[in-house]
Each structure stands twice: as structure tokens, then as C-alpha cells.
C-alpha atoms as a PDB file:
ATOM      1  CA  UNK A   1     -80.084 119.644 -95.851  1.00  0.00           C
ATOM      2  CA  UNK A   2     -76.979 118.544 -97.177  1.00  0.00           C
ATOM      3  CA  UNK A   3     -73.459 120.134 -95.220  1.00  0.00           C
ATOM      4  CA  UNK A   4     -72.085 121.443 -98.303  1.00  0.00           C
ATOM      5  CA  UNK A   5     -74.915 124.181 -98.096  1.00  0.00           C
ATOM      6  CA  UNK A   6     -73.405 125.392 -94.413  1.00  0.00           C
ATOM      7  CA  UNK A   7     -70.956 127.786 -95.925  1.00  0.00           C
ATOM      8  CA  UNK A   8     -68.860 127.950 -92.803  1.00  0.00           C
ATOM      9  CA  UNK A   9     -67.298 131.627 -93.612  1.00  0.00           C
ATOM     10  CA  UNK A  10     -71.396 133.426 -94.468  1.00  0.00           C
ATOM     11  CA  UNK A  11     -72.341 131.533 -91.111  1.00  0.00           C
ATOM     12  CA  UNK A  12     -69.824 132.624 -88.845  1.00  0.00           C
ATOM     13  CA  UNK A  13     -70.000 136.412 -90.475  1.00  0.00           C
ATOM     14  CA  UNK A  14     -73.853 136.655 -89.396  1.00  0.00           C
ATOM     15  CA  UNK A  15     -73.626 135.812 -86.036  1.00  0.00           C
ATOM     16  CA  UNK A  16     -70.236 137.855 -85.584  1.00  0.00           C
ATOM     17  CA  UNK A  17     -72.635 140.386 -86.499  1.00  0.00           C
ATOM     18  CA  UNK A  18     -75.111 139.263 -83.816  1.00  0.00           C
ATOM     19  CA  UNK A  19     -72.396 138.494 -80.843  1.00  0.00           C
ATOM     20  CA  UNK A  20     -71.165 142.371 -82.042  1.00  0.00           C
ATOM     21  CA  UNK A  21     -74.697 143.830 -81.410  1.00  0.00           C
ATOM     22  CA  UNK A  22     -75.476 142.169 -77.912  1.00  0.00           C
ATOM     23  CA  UNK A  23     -77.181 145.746 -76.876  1.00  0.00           C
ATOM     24  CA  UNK A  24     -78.713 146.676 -80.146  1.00  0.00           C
ATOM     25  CA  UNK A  25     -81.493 145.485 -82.011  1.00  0.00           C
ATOM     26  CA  UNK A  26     -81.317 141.902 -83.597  1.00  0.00           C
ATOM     27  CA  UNK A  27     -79.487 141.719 -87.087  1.00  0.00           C
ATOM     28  CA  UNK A  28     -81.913 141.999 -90.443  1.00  0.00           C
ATOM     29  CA  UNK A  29     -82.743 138.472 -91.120  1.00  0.00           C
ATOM     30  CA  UNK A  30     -81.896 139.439 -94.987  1.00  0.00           C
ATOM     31  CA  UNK A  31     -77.958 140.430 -94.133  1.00  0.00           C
ATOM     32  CA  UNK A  32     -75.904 140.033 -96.760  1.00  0.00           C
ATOM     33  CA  UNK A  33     -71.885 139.255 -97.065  1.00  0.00           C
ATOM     34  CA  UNK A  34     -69.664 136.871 -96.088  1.00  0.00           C
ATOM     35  CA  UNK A  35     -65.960 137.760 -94.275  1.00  0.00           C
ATOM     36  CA  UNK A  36     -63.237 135.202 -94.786  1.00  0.00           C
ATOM     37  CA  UNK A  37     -62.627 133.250 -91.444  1.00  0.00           C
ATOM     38  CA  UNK A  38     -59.272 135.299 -90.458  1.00  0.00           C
ATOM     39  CA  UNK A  39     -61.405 138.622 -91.131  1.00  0.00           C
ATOM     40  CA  UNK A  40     -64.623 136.861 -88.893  1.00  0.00           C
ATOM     41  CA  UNK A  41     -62.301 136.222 -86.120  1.00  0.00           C
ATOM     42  CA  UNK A  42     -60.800 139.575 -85.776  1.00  0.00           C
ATOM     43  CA  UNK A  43     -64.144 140.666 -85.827  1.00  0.00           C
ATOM     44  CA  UNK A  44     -64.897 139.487 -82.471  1.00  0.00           C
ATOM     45  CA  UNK A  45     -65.529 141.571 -79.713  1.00  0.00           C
ATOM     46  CA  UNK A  46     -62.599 141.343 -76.961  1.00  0.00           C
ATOM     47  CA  UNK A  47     -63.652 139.227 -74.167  1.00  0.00           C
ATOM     48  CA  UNK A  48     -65.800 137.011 -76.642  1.00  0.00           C
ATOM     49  CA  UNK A  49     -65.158 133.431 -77.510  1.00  0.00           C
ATOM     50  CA  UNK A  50     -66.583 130.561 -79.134  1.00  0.00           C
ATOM     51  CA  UNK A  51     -67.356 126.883 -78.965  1.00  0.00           C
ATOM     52  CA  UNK A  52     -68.539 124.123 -81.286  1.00  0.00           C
ATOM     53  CA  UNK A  53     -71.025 121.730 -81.914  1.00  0.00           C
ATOM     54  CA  UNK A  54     -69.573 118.440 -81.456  1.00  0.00           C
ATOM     55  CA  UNK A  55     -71.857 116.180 -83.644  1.00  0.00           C
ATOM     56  CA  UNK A  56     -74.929 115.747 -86.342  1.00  0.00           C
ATOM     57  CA  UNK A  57     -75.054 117.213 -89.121  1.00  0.00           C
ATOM     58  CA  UNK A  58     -73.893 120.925 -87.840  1.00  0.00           C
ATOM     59  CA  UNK A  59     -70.483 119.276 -86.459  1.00  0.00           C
ATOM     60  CA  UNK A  60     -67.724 122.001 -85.885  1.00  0.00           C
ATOM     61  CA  UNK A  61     -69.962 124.503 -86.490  1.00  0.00           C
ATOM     62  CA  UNK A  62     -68.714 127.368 -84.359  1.00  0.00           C
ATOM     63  CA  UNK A  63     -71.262 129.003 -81.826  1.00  0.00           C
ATOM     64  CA  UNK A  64     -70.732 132.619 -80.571  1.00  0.00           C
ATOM     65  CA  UNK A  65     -69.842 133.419 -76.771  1.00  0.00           C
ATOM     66  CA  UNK A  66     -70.284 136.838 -75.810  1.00  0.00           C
ATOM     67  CA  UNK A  67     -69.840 138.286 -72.449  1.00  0.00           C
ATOM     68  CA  UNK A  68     -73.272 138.279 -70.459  1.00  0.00           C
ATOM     69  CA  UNK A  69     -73.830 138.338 -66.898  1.00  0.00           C
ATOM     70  CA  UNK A  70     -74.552 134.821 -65.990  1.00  0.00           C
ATOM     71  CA  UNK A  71     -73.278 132.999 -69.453  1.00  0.00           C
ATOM     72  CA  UNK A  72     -71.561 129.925 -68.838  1.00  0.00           C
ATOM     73  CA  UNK A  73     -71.390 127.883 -71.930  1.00  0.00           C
ATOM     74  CA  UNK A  74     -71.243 124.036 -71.608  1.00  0.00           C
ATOM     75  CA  UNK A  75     -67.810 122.362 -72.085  1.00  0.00           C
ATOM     76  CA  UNK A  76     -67.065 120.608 -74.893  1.00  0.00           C
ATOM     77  CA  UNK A  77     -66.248 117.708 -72.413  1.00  0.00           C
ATOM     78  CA  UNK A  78     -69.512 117.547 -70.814  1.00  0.00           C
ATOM     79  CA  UNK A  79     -71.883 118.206 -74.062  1.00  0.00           C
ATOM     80  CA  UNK A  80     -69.865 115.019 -75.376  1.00  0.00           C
ATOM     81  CA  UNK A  81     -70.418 112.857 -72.267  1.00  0.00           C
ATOM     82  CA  UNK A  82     -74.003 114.062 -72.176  1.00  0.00           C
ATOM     83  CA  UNK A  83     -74.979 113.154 -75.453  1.00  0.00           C
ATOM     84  CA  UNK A  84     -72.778 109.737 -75.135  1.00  0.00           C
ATOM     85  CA  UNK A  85     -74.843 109.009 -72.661  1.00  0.00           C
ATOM     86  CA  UNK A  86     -78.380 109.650 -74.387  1.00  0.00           C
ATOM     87  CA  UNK A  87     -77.180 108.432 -77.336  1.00  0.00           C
ATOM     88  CA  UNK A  88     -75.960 110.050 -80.380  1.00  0.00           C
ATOM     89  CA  UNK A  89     -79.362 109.047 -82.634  1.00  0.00           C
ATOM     90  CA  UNK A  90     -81.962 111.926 -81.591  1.00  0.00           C
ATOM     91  CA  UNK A  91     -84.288 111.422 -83.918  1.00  0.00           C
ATOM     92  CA  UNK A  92     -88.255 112.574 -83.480  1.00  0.00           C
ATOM     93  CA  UNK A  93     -87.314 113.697 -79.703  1.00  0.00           C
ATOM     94  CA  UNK A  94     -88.993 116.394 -78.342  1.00  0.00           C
ATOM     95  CA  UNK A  95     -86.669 118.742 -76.224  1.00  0.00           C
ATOM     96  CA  UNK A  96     -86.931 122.459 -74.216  1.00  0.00           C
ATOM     97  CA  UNK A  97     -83.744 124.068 -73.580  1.00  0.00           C
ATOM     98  CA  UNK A  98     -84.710 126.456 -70.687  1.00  0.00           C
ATOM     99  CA  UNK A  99     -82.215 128.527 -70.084  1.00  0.00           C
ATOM    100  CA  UNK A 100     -80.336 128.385 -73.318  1.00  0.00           C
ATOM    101  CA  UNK A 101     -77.802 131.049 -73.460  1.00  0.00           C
ATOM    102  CA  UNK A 102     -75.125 130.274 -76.710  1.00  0.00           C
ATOM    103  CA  UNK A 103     -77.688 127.700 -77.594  1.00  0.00           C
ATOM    104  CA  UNK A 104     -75.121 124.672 -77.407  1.00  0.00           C
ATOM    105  CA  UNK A 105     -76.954 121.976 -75.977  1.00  0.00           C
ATOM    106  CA  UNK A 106     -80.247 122.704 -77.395  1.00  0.00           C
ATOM    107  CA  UNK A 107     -78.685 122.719 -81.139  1.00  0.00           C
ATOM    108  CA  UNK A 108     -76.678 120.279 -80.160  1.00  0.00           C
ATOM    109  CA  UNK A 109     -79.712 118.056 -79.805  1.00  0.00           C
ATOM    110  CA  UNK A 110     -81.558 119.619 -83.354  1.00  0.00           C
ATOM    111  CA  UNK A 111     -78.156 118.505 -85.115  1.00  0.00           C
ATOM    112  CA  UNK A 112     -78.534 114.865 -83.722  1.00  0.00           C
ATOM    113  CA  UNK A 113     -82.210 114.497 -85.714  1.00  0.00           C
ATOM    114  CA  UNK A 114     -84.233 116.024 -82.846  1.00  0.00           C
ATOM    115  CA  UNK A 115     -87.450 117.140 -84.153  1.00  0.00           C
ATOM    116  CA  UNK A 116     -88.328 119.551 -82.393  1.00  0.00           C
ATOM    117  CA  UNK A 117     -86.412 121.935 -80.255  1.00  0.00           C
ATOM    118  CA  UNK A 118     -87.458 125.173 -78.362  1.00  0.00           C
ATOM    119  CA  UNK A 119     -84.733 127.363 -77.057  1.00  0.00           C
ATOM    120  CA  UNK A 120     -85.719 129.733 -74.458  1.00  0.00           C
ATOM    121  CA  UNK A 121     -83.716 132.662 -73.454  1.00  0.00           C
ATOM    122  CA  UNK A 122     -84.860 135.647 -71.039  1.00  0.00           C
ATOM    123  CA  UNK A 123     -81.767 138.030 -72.013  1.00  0.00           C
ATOM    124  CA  UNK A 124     -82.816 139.957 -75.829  1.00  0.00           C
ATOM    125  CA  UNK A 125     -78.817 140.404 -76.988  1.00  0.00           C
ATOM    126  CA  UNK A 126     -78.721 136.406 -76.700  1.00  0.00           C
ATOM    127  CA  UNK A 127     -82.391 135.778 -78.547  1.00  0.00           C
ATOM    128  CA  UNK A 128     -81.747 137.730 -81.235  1.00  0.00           C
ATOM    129  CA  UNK A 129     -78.277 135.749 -81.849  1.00  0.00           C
ATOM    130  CA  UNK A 130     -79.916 132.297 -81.257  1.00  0.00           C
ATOM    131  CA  UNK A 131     -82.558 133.898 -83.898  1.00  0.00           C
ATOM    132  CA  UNK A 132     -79.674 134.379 -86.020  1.00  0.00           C
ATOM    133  CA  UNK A 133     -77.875 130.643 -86.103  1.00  0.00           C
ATOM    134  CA  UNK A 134     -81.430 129.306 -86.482  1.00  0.00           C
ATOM    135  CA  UNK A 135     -81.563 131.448 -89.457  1.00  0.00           C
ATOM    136  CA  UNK A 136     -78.399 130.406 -90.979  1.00  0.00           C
ATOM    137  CA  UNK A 137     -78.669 127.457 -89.584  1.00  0.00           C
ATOM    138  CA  UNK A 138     -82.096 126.725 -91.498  1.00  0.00           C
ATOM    139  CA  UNK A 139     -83.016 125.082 -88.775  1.00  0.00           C
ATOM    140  CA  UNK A 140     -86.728 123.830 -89.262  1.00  0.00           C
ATOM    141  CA  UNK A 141     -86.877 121.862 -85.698  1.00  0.00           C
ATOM    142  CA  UNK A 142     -85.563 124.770 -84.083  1.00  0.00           C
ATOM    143  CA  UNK A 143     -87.861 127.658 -82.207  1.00  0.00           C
ATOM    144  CA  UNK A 144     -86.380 130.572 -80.069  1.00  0.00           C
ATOM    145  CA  UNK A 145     -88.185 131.940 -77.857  1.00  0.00           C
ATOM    146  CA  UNK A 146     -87.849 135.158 -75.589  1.00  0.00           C
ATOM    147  CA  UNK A 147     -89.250 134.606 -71.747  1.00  0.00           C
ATOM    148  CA  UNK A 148     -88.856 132.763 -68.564  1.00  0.00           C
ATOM    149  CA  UNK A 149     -88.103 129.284 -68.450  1.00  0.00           C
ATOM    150  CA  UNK A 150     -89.436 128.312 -65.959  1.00  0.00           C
ATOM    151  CA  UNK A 151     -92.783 129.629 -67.053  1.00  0.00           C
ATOM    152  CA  UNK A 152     -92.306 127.974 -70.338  1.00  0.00           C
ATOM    153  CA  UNK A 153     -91.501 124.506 -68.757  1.00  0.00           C
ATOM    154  CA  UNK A 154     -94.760 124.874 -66.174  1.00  0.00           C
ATOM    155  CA  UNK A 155     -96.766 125.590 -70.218  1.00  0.00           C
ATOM    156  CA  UNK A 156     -96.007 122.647 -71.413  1.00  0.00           C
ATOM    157  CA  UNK A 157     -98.448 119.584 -71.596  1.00  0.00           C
ATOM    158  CA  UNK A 158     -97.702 116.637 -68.788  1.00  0.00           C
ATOM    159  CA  UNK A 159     -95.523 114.476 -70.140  1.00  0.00           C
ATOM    160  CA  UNK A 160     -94.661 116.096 -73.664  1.00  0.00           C
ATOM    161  CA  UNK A 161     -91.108 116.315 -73.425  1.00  0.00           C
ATOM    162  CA  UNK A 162     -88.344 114.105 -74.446  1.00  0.00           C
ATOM    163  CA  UNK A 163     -85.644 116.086 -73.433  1.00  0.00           C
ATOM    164  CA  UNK A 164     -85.435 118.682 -71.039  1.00  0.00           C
ATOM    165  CA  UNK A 165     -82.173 120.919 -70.648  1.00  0.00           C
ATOM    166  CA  UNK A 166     -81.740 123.008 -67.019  1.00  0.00           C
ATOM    167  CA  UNK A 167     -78.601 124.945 -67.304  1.00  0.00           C
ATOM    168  CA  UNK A 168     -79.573 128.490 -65.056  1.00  0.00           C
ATOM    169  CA  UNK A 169     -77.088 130.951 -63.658  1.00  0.00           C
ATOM    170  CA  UNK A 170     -75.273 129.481 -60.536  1.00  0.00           C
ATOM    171  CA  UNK A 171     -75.555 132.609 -58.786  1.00  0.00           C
ATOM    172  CA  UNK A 172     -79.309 132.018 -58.969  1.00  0.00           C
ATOM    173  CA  UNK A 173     -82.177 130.599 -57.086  1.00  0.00           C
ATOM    174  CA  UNK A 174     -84.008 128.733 -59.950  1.00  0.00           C
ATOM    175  CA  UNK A 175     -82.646 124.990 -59.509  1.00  0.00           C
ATOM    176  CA  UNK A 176     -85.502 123.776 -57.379  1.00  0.00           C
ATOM    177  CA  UNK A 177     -88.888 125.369 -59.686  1.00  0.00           C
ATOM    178  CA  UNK A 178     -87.089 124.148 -62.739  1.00  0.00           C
ATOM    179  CA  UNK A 179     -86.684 120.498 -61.467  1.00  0.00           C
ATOM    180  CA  UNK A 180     -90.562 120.246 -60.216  1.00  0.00           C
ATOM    181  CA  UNK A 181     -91.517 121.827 -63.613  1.00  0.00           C
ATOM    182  CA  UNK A 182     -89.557 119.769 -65.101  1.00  0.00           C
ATOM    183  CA  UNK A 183     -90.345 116.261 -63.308  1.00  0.00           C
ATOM    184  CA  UNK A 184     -94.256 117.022 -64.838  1.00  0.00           C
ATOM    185  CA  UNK A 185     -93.450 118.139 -68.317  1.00  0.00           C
ATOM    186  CA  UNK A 186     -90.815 115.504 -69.106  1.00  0.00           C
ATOM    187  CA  UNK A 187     -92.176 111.569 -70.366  1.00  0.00           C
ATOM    188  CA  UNK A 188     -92.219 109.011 -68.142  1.00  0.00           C
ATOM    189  CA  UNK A 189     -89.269 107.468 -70.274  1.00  0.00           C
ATOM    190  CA  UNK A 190     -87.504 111.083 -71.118  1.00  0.00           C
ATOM    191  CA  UNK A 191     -84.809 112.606 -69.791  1.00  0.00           C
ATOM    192  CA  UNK A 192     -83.796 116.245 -67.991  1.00  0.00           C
ATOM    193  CA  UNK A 193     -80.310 117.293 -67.553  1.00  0.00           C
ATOM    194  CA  UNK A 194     -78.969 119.085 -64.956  1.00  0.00           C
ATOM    195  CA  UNK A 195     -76.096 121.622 -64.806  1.00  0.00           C
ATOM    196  CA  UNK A 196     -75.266 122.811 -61.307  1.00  0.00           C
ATOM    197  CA  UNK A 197     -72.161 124.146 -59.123  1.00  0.00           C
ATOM    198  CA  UNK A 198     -72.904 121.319 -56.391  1.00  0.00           C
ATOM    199  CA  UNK A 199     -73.885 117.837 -56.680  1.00  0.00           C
ATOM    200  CA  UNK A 200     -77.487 117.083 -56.408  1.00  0.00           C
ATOM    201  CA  UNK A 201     -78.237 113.277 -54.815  1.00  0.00           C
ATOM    202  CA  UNK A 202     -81.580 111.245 -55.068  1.00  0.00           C
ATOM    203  CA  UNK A 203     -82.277 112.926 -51.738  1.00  0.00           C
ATOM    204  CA  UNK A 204     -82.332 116.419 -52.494  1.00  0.00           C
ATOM    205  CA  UNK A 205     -84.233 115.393 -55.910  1.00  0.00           C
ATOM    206  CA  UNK A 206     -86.748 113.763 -53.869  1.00  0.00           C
ATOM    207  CA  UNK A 207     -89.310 116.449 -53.764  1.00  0.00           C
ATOM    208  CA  UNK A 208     -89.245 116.912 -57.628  1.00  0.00           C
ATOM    209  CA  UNK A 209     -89.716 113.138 -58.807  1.00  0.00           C
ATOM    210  CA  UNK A 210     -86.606 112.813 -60.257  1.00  0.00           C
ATOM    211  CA  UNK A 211     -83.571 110.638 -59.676  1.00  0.00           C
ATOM    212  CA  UNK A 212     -79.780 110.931 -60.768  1.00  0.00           C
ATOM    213  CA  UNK A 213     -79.182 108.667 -63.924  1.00  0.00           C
ATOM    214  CA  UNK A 214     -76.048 109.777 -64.368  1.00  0.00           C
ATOM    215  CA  UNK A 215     -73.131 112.307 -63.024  1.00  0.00           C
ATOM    216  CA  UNK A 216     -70.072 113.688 -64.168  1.00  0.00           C
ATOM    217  CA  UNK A 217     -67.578 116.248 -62.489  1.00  0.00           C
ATOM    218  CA  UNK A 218     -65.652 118.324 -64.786  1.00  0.00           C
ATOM    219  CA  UNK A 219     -63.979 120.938 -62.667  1.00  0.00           C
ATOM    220  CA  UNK A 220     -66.206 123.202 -60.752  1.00  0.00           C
ATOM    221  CA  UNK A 221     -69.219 122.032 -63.106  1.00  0.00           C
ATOM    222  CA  UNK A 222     -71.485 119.188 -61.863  1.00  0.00           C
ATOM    223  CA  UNK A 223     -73.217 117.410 -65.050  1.00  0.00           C
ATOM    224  CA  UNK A 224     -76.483 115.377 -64.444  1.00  0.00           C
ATOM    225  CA  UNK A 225     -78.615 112.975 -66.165  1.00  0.00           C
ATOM    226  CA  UNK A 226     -81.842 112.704 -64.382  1.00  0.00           C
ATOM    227  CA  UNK A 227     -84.706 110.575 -64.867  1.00  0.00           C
ATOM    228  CA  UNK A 228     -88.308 110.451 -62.980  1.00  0.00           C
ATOM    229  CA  UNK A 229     -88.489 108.407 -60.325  1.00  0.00           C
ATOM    230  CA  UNK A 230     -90.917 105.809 -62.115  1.00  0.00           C
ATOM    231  CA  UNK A 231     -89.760 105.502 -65.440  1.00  0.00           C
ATOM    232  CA  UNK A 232     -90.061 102.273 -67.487  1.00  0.00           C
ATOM    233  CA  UNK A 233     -87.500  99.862 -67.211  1.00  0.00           C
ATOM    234  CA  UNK A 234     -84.369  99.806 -69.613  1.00  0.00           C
END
């Protein structure tokens, strides 16, 4: 799809719409009407931000933030260190966002060439705007889905994955089940990055198969790149 066809201002309109709705029903897929970008901004709903994805073919696309219990978008800082790290070439990957919130680092990964891309997303104000970006998005590789996911990492095949993405609530108790589901559904030669409050060491990842790759600190947010414990060799 070429760029020219992401009209910036009829994007950023719809999912105003969506971020505006977070307790009513999602948007009508066949919304029409485009605010200018001063209008779209005022539009927000106080307390509400946004971010943008940083690179691929959706660069500075601008991503919705609304306020929901729990929501902690990704930094721009780490989402560019991440995908330094894994490479800015996605192409054909295969990658579960789990907990996927604004949807940055899952469409992050669909606008590097990923090919396919399933966003999970338990709270129904933040599915219906993910449904909404995919939709203006027109974003083929991309599937949102509403559910637990956890549950959705344990359902998929040994070793299908690419790419997983673990980014829970860090009030929760959900970082060990999502490493050990995510130790069996990730390749042998994937990937699964960790967002946590604390750092987690080859030691306390010992039970789930996986081992730290990579780690970055950026304020009170630890990053990880983790890979399982017997992966091929570079």
C-alpha cells in the first residue's frame, strides 16, 4: 500500500472517535469525515495522549492513548531500541502481542513487513480502537482479538511464533504464566520481549526456558529481549 493513501487527518479523526468512546460501543467501521489535525487534537479527551510509530511504512503515524486502568504505553525510546535490536527488516515473521493495549509494539512490528500479527486485548474500549487503526490502517497482517492472553499464547501451536510481545499491567500477577506460555509457543530461533517494573536475570527465567538476550533500563521501565535457552547459534 503506498503512504500517500494514509491520509494522516481521516486516520487520526477515526480513532479520535474511538479513544472518545472508550465505554461505548466500537465506532461503525463505515464512519465517514475527516477533521483537520488542529480540530482532531482538540478533540481529545482530557487526560488522553498519543504516541507514534517509529518506523515501516506507518512511520509517524499517531496512535491513541486513552486513560485505562493499567495502560502503560511503550516509550518511544524503548520501541526504538527494541526493534534496533531485532532488526528493522520484519518481513514474513510471525508475532502475538499479548497484552496489547494502544497496540504500539504489535503494529509496530506489522509496519516493519511482519506478516502476520495478532493483537490481543482483554479490555472492549481498547479492542474496538485497535479494530479501528487496523481498519484505517488496512492492515491485512493485522488481527485483533478480544480475550486473555495468556490463554491465547497457551493456543498457539509449539513453536509457531516469531515474535512474542509480554507487556501486562505491573500491578499484576501474570509475568510468570506468560513467560512459560511463551517459552513453548515461541521458535527455537524467535524471540519474546519482556516489559517489567524489575529486572528479570537468567535465574529467575530459569523455570520458563528462556534467557535474557538483551536489557535496557529506561527509567522505572525494565526492557527485555529474551530468547529460549537452546536456540540456534547466531
Amino acid at each position: 500500500m503506498s503512504r500517500s493513501t494514509l491520509r494522516g487527518g481521516a486516520i487520526n479523526a477515526e480513532i479520535r472517535k474511538a479513544q472518545a468512546a472508550t465505554a461505548a460501543p466500537a465506532p461503525k467501521p463505515g464512519a465517514k469525515g475527516a477533521a483537520p489535525k488542529d480540530k482532531a487534537a482538540a478533540a481529545a479527551p482530557k487526560g488522553a495522549g498519543e504516541i507514534r510509530i517509529i518506523g515501516g511504512q506507518w512511520k509517524r503515524t499517531r496512535l491513541p492513548v486513552a486513560q485505562r486502568p493499567g495502560l502503560r504505553p511503550t516509550p518511544d525510546r524503548v520501541r526504538e531500541t527494541l526493534f534496533n535490536w531485532l532488526g528493522q527488516d520484519l518481513a514474513g515473521w510471525r508475532c502475538l502481542d499479548a497484552f496489547a493495549g494502544t497496540g504500539a509494539l504489535g503494529l509496530e512490528a506489522a509496519s516493519r513487513g511482519a506478516a502476520a500479527v495478532q493483537l490481543v486485548e482483554s479490555d472492549a474500549a481498547l479492542v474496538a480502537q485497535l479494530s479501528t487503526l487496523q481498519q484505517r490502517l488496512e492492515a491485512k497482517a493485522v488481527r485483533v482479538q478480544r480475550g486473555d492472553g495468556i490463554a491465547a499464547l497457551r493456543q498457539a501451536a509449539p513453536a509457531s511464533l516469531d515474535l512474542v510481545l509480554i507487556d501486562p499491567p505491573f500491578d499484576g500477577n501474570l509475568f510468570e504464566s506468560a513467560l512459560q506460555a511463551a517459552a513453548k509457543a515461541v521458535a527455537a530461533s524467535g524471540y519474546v520481549y519482556l516489559e517489567a517494573p524489575v529486572a528479570w536475570t537468567d535465574e529467575s527465567l530459569a523455570a520458563s526456558g528462556l534467557t535474557v538476550y538483551r536489557h535496557l533500563k529506561a527509567g522505572a521501565v525494565h526492557a527485555h529481549l529474551l530468547r529460549p535457552v537452546a536456540h540456534p547459534a547466531a
